[in-house]
Protein backbone atom coordinates (compact mmCIF):
# COMPACT_ATOMS: atom_id res chain seq x y z
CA UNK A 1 18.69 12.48 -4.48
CA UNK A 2 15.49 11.58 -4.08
CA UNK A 3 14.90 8.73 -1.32
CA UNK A 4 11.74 6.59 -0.36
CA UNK A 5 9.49 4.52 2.24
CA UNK A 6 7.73 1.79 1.63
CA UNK A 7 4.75 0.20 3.26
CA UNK A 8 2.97 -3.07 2.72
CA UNK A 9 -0.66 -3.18 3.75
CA UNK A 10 -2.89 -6.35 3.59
CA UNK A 11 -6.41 -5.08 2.06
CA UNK A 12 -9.62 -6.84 3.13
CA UNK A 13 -11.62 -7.33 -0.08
CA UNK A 14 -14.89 -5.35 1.65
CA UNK A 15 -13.10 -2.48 2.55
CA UNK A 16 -10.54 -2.12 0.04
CA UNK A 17 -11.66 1.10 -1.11
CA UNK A 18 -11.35 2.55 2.28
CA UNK A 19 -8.00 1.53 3.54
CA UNK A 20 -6.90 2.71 -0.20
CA UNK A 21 -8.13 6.23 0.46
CA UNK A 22 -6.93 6.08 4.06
CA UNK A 23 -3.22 5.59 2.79
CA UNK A 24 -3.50 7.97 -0.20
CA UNK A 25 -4.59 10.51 1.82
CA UNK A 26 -1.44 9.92 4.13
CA UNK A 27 0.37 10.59 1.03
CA UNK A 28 1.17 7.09 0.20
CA UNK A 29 1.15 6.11 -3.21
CA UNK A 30 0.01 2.77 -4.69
CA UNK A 31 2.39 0.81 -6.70
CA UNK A 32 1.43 -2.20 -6.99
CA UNK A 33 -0.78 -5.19 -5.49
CA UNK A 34 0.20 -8.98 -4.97
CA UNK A 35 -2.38 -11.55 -3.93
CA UNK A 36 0.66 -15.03 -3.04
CA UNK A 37 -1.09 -18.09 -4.12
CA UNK A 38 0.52 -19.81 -0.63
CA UNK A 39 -0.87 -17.62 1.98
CA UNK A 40 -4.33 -15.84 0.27
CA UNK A 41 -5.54 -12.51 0.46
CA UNK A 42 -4.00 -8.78 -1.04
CA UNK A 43 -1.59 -6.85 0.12
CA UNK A 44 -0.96 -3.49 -1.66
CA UNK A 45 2.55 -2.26 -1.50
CA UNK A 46 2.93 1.55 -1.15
CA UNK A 47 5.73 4.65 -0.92
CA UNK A 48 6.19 7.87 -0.64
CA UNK A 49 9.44 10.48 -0.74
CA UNK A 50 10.95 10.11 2.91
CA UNK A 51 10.99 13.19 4.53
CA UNK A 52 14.56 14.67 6.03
């Protein structure tokens, strides 16, 4: 069976394409961004297969 991590990430809107990259070249993969009304800002939520 296939398990996973997850990782939430808050992204700074002038270097959003940089902490993107950063994670996907971790091996993270991008599945979806939330910016909450109440508190402002993004946060990209990632995973990846969890290893052993």
């Amino acid at each position: 069976m296939t398990t996973w991590e997850y990782k939430t990430v808050p992204i700074p809107p002038h270097i959003a394409t940089e902490v993107l990259n950063t994670w996907g070249e971790d091996g993270w993969e991008l599945v979806c961004v939330f910016s909450p009304p109440e508190v402002g800002g993004t946060i990209a939520y990632f995973k990846r297969q969890k290893q052993g």
